[in-house]
Protein backbone atom coordinates (compact mmCIF):
# COMPACT_ATOMS: atom_id res chain seq x y z
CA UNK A 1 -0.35 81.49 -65.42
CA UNK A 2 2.06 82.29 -62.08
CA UNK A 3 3.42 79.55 -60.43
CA UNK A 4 1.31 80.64 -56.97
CA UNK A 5 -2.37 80.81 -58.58
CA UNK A 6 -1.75 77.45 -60.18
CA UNK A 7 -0.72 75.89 -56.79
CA UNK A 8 -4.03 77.38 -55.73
CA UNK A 9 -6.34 76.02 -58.37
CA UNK A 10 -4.77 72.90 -57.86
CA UNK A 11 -5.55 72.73 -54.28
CA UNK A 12 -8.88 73.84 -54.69
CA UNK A 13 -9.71 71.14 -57.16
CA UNK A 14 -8.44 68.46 -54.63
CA UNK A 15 -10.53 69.88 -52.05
CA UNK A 16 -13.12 69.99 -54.55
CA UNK A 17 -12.59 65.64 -55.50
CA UNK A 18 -12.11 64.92 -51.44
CA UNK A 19 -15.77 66.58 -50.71
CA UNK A 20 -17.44 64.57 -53.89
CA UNK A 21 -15.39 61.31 -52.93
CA UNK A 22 -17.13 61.88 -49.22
CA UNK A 23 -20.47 62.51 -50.50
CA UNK A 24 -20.04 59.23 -52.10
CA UNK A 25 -19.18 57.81 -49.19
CA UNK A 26 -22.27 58.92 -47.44
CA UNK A 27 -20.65 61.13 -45.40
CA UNK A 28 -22.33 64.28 -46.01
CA UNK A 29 -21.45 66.21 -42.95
CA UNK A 30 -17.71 65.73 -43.56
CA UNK A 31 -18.00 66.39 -47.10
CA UNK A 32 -19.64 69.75 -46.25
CA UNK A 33 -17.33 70.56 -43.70
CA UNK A 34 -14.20 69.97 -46.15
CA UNK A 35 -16.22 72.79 -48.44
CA UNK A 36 -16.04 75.07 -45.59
CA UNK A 37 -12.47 74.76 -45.53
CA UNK A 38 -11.84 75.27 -49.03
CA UNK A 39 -14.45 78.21 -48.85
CA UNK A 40 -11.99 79.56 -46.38
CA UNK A 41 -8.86 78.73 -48.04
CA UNK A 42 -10.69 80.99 -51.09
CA UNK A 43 -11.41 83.59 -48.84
CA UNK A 44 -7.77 84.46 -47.79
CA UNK A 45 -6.41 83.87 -50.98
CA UNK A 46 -8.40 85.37 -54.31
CA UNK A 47 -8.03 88.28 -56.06
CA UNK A 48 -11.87 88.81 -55.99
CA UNK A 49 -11.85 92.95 -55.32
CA UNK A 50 -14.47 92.66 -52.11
CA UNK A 51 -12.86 89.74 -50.57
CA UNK A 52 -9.99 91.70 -51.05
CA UNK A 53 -10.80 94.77 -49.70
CA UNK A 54 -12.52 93.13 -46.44
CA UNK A 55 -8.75 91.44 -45.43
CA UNK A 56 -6.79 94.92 -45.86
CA UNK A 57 -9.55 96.64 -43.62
CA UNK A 58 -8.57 95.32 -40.29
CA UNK A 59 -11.71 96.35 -38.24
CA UNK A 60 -13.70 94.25 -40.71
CA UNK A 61 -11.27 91.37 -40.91
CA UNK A 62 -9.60 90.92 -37.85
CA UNK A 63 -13.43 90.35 -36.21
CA UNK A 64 -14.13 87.71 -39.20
CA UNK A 65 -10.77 85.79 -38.08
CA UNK A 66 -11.83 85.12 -34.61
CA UNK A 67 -15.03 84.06 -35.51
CA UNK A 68 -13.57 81.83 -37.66
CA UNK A 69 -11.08 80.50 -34.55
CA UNK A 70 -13.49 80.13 -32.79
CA UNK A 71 -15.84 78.15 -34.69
CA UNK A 72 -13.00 75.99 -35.74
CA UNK A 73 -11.65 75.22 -32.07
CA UNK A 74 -15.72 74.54 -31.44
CA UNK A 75 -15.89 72.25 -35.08
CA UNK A 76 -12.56 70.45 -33.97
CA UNK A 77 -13.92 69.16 -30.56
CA UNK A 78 -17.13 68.07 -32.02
CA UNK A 79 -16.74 66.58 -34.87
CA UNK A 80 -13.27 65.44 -35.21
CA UNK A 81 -10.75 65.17 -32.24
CA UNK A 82 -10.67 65.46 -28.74
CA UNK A 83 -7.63 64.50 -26.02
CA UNK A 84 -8.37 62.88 -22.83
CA UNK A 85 -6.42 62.17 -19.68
CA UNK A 86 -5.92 58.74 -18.18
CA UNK A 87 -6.29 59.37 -14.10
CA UNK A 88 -5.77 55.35 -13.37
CA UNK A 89 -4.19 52.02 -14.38
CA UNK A 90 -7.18 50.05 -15.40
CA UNK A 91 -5.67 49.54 -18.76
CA UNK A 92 -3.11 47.87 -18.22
CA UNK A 93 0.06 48.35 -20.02
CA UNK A 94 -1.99 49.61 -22.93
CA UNK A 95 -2.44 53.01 -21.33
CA UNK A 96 -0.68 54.44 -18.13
CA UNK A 97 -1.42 56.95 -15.46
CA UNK A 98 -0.24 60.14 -17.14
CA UNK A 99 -1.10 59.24 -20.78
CA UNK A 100 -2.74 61.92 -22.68
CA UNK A 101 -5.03 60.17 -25.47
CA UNK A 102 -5.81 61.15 -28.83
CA UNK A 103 -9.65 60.43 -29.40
CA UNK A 104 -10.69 60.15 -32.89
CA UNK A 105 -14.89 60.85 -33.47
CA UNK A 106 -14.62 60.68 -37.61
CA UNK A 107 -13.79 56.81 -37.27
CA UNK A 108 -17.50 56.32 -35.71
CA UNK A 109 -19.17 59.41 -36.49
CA UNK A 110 -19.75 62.17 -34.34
CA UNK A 111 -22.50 62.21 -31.67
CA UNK A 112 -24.35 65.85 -31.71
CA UNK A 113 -24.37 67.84 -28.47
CA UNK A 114 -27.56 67.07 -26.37
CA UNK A 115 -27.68 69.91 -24.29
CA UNK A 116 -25.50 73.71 -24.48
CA UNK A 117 -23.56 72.24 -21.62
CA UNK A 118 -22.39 69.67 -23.89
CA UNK A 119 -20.75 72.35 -26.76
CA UNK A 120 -17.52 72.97 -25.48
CA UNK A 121 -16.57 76.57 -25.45
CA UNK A 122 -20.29 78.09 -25.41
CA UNK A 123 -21.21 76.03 -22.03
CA UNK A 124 -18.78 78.41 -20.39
CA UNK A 125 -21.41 81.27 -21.22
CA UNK A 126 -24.10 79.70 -20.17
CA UNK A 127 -22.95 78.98 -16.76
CA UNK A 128 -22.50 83.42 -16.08
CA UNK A 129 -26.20 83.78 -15.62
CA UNK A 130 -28.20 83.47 -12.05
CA UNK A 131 -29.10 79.03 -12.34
CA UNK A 132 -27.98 79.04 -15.67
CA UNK A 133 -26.15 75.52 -15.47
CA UNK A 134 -29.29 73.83 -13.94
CA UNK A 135 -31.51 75.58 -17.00
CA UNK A 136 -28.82 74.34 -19.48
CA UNK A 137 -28.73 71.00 -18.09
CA UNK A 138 -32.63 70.72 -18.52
CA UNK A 139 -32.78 71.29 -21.85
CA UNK A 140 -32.04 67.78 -23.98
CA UNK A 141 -32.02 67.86 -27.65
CA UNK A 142 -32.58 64.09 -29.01
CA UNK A 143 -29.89 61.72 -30.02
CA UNK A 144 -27.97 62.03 -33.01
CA UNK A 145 -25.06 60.33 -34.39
CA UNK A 146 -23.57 61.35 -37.80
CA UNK A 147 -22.53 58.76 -40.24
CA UNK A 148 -18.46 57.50 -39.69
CA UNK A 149 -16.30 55.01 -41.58
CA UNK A 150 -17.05 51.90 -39.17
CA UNK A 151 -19.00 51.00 -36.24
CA UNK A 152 -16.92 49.57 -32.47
CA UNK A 153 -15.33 46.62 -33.63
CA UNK A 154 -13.82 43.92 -30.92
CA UNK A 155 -10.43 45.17 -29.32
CA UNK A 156 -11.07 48.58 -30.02
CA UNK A 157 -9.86 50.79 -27.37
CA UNK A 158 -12.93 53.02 -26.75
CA UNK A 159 -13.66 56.35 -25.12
CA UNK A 160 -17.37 56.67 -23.63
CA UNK A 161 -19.37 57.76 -20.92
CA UNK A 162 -20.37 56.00 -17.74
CA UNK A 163 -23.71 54.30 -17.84
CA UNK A 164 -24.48 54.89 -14.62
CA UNK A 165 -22.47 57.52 -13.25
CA UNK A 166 -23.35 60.64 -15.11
CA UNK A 167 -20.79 63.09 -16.50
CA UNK A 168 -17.89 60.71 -15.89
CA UNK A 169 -16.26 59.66 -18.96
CA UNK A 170 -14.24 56.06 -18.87
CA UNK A 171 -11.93 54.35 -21.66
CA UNK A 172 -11.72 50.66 -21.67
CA UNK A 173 -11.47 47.80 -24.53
CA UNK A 174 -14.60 46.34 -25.86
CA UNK A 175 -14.82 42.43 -25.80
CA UNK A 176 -18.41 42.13 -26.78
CA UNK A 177 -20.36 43.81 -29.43
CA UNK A 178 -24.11 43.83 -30.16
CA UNK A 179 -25.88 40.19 -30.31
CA UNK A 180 -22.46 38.37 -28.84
CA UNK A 181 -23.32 35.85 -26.01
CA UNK A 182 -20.43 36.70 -23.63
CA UNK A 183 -19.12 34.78 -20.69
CA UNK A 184 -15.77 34.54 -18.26
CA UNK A 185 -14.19 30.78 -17.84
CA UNK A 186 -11.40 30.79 -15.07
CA UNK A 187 -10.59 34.40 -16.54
CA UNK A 188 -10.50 33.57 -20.23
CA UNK A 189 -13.11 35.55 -22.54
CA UNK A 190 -15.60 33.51 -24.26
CA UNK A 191 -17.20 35.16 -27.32
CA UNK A 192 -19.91 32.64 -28.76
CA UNK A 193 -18.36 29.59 -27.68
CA UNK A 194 -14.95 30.77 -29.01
CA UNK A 195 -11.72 31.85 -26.59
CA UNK A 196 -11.04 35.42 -27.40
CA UNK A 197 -7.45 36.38 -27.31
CA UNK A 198 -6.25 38.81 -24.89
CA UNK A 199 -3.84 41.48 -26.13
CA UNK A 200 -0.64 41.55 -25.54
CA UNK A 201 -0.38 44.25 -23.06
CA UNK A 202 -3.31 43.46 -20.97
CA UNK A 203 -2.29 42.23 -17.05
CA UNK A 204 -3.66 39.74 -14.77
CA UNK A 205 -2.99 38.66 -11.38
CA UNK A 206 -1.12 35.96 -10.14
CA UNK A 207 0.01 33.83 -7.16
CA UNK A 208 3.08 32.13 -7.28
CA UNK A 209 5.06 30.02 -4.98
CA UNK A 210 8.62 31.06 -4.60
CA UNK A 211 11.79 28.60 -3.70
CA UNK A 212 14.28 30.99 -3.53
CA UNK A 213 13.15 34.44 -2.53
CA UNK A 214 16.27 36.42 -3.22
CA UNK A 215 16.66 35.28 -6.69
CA UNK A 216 13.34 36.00 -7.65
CA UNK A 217 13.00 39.30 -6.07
CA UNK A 218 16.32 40.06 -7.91
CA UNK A 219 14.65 38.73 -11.17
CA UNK A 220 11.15 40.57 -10.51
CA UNK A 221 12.97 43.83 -10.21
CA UNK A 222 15.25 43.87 -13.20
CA UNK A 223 11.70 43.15 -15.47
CA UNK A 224 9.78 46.39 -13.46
CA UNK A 225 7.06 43.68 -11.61
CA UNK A 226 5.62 44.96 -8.41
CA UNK A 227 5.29 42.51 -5.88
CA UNK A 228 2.03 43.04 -3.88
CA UNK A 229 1.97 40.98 -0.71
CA UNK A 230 4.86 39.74 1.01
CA UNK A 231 5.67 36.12 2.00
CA UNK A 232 2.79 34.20 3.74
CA UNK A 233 4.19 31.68 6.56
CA UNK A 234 3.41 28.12 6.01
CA UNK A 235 3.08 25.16 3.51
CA UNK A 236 1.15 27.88 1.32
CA UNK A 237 3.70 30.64 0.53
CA UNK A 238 2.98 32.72 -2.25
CA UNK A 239 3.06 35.90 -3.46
CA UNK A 240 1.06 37.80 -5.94
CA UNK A 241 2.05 39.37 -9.07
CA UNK A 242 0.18 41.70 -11.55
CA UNK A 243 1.55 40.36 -14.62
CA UNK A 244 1.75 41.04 -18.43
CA UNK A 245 1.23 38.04 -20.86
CA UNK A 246 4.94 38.34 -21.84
CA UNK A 247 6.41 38.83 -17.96
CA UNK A 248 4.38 35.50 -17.04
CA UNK A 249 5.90 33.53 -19.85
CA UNK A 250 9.72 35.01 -18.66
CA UNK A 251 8.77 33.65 -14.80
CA UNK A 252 7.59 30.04 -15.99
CA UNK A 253 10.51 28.85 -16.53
CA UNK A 254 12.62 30.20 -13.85
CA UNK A 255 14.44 27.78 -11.36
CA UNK A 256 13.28 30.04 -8.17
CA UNK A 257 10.05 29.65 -9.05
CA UNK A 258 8.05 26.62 -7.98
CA UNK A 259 4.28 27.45 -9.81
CA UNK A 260 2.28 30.17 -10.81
CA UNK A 261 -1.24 30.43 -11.79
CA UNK A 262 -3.93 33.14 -11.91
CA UNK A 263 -5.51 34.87 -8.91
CA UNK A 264 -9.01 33.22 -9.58
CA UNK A 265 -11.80 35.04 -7.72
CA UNK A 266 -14.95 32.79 -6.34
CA UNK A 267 -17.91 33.68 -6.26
CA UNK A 268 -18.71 35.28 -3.39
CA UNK A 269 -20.01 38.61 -3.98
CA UNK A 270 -23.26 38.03 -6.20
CA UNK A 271 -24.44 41.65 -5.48
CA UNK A 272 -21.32 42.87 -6.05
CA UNK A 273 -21.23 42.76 -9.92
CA UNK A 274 -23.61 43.13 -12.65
CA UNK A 275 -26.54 42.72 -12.45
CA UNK A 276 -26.29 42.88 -8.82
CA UNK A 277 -29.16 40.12 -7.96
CA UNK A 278 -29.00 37.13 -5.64
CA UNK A 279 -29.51 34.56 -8.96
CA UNK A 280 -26.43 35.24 -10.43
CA UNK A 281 -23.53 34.04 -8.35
CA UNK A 282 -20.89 35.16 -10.77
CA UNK A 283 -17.23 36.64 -10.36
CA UNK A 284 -14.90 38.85 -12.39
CA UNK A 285 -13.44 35.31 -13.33
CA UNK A 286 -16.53 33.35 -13.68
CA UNK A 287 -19.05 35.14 -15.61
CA UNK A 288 -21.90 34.67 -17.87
CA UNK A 289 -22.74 33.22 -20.21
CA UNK A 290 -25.20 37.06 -20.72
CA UNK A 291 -26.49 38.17 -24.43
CA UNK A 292 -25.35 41.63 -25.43
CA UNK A 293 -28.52 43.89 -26.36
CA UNK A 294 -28.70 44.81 -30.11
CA UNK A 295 -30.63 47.08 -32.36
CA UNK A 296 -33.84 45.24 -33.42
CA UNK A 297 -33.25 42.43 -30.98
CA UNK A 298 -36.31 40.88 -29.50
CA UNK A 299 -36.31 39.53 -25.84
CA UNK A 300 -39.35 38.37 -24.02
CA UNK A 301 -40.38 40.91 -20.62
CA UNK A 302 -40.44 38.12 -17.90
CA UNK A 303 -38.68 38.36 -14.43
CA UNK A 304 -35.09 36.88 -16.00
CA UNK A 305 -34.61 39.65 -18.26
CA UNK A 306 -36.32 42.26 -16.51
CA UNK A 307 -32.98 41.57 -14.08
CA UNK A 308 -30.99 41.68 -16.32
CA UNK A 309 -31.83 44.49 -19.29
CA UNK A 310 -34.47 46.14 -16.65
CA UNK A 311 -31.78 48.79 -15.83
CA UNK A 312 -31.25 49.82 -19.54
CA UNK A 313 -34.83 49.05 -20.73
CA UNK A 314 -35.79 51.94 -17.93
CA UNK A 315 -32.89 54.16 -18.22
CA UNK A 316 -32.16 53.82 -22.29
CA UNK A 317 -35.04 52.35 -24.05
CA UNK A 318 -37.52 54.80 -21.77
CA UNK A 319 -39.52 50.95 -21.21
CA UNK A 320 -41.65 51.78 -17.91
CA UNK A 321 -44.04 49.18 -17.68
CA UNK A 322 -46.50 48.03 -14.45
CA UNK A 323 -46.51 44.05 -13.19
CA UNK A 324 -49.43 42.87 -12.43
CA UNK A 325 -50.80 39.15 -11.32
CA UNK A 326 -47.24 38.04 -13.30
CA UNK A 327 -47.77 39.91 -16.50
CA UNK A 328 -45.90 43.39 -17.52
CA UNK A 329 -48.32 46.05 -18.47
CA UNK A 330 -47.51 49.10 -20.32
CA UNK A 331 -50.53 51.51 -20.60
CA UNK A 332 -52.23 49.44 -18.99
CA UNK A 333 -51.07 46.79 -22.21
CA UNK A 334 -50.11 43.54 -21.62
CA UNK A 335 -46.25 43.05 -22.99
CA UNK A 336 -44.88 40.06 -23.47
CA UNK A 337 -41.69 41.23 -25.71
CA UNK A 338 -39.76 44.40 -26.24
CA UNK A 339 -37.59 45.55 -29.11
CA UNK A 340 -34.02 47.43 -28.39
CA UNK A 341 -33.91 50.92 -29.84
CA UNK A 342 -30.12 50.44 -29.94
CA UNK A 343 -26.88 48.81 -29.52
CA UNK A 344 -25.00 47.74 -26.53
CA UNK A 345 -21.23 46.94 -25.92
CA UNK A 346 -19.35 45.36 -22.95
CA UNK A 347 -16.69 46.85 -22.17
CA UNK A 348 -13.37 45.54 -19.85
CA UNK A 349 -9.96 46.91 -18.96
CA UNK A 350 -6.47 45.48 -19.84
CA UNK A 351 -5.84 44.86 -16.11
CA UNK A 352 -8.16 42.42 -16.44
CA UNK A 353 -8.21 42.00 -11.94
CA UNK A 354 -7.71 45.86 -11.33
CA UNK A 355 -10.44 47.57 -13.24
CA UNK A 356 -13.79 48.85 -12.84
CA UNK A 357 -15.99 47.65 -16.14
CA UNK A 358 -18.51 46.07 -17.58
CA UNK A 359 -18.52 43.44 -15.33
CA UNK A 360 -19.20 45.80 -12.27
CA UNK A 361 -21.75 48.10 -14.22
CA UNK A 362 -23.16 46.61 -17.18
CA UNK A 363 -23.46 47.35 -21.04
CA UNK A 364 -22.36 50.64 -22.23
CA UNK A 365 -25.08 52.29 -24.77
CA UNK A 366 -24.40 53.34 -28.08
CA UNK A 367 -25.64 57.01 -27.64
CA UNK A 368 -23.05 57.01 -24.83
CA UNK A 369 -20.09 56.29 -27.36
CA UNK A 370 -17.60 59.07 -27.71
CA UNK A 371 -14.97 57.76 -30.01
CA UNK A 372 -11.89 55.48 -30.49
CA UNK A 373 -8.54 56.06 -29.09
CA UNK A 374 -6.00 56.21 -31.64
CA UNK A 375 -2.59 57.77 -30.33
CA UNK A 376 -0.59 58.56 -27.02
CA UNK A 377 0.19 62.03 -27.44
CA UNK A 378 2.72 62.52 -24.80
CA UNK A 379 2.63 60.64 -20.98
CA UNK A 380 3.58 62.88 -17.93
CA UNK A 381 2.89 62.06 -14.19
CA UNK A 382 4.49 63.06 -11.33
CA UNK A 383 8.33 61.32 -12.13
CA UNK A 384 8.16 63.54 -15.25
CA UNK A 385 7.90 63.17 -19.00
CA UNK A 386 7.82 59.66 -20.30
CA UNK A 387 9.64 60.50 -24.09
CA UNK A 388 9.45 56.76 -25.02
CA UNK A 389 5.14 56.74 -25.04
CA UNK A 390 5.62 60.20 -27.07
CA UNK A 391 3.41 60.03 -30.12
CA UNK A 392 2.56 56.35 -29.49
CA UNK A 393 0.31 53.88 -31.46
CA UNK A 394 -1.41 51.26 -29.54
């Protein structure tokens, strides 16, 4: 047998033990898809006489090939990778204005397109007819999500849409999963009753109170930290500082510095985070303690929780119920509990003081889950490339 036809049958049959190891796995889709490829791979490389003759007659093949680019670059986006831009500093030193992201939607299973807007490629066609885009728009096929090899654990770095703001897609860490009672204590995270660790690239803000300014400007500019605010005049001179866990430890111990402790915000703004009612005085540094929603969790419909799921319950869980003399009626029904359909995450950025997240907006959905960022492909802003976050794990 020549060397070339055994390399073949050989990579065949692995194709052929990957797809059965899948389908053992559960993971049907991905086991069919990896029989596609080696479908293909057979296609351009038997001896079989017709598929033969179709690759030397170029008007036949040449048409097949495109197809076949085209469903791939369609496949590819859908099911298995997609790269996404990061337009602000919200996560810290994790991920930088400039950053193009690797997205990975194997790890937790691809969600299925819920309208042709939503298939990338063939939503460019259907925006060339007269109202097209608005037609398009209005036609929503249900949820689906295909099996993957794990659900959103804590600390993943996850890429999703916007629960609120439609369209707009967001990256941030998740800190809470389904079920976890979450709460904020002077800006540590409390996961059911137990401190969770922040990583080490994620930023807070400061104050500090300087003794000698010229030394520590000198020392706050060899270590990259931006100073915000200028000297205040008075007995209270300080200065903040957006700081790293590692760049606060550095400026503890330095001889210029008199103290420094963490910008805590008070509770001023009650409508100004989630969930935006006059009960809960909380701040981005004081929050909680709040349940996340989970899959088959129960919660009783009474005013308390109609504050604080009654955004998702309407907008996720299609609950639209009627009050009445104090009770909830749906369909004219009495309710006096409700179900979730589905699981809910809370999600927060690296720079814990400068971003827009869970805390301003609420629970993210899982049907709103895109998939997990893996890798910094390459950063570039308006300085330049940034070679040392080329091909970088976080």
């Amino acid at each position: 047998m020549e060397s070339y036809e055994l390399k073949r049958r050989i990579f065949l049959l692995l194709i052929l033990i990957i797809a059965l190891l899948l389908l053992y796995m559960k993971l049907y889709w991905l086991s069919f898809g990896i029989c596609i490829i080696g479908a293909a791979y057979y296609f351009f490389t038997t001896k079989y006489k017709l598929f033969k003759w179709i690759r030397e007659k170029n008007l036949v093949f040449t048409p097949i090939v495109l197809i076949m680019i085209f469903l791939l670059a369609i496949g590819t986006r859908i099911f298995l990778f997609e790269i996404y831009y990061i337009p602000s500093n919200s996560m810290g030193n994790t991920l930088r204005i400039g950053d193009y992201v690797l997205v990975s939607k194997i790890i937790y299973g691809p969600k299925l397109p819920r309208s042709p807007l939503d298939i990338p490629w063939l939503n460019v066609f259907s925006l060339l007819g007269k109202d097209a885009a608005s037609k398009a728009d209005s036609i929503k096929w249900k949820y689906k999500r295909l099996s993957g090899f794990s659900s959103v654990r804590r600390n993943d770095v996850v890429v999703f849409l916007h629960p609120v703001i439609k369209k707009e897609t967001l990256i941030k860490r998740c800190v809470a999963l389904p079920q976890d009672t979450f709460r904020i204590v002077r800006s540590e995270i409390i996961i059911n009753s137990r401190k969770l660790r922040n990583p080490n690239s994620s930023r807070m803000d400061y104050k500090a109170w300087i003794k000698d300014t010229l030394k520590f400007y000198r020392f706050a500019d060899s270590l990259n930290i931006p100073v915000y605010k200028a000297l205040f005049s008075g007995i209270d001179d300080f200065i903040k500082l957006n700081l790293t866990n590692r760049q606060k430890g550095l400026l503890t111990n330095l001889a210029c510095l008199d103290s420094i402790t963490p910008d805590i915000a008070d509770p001023n703004y009650p409508f100004h985070l989630f969930p935006g009612h006059q009960n809960y005085s909380w701040s981005t540094d004081h929050y909680g303690p709040i349940v996340i929603p989970a899959k088959e969790m129960k919660i009783e419909i009474n005013e308390i929780n109609k504050i604080i799921y009654g955004e998702i319950l309407f907008k996720y869980e299609d609950f639209i119920s009627d009050e009445e003399n104090g009770k909830f009626l749906l369909n004219n029904i009495e309710v006096k509990e409700y179900t979730f359909r589905q699981d809910y995450y809370f999600m927060m950025g690296d720079n814990r003081h400068q971003s827009n997240d869970s805390r301003y907006w609420g629970f993210v959905p899982e049907e709103n889950i895109i998939g997990k960022a893996v890798l910094i492909l390459f950063s570039c802003d308006h300085e330049g490339w940034k070679w040392n976050r080329f091909m970088r794990r976080f």
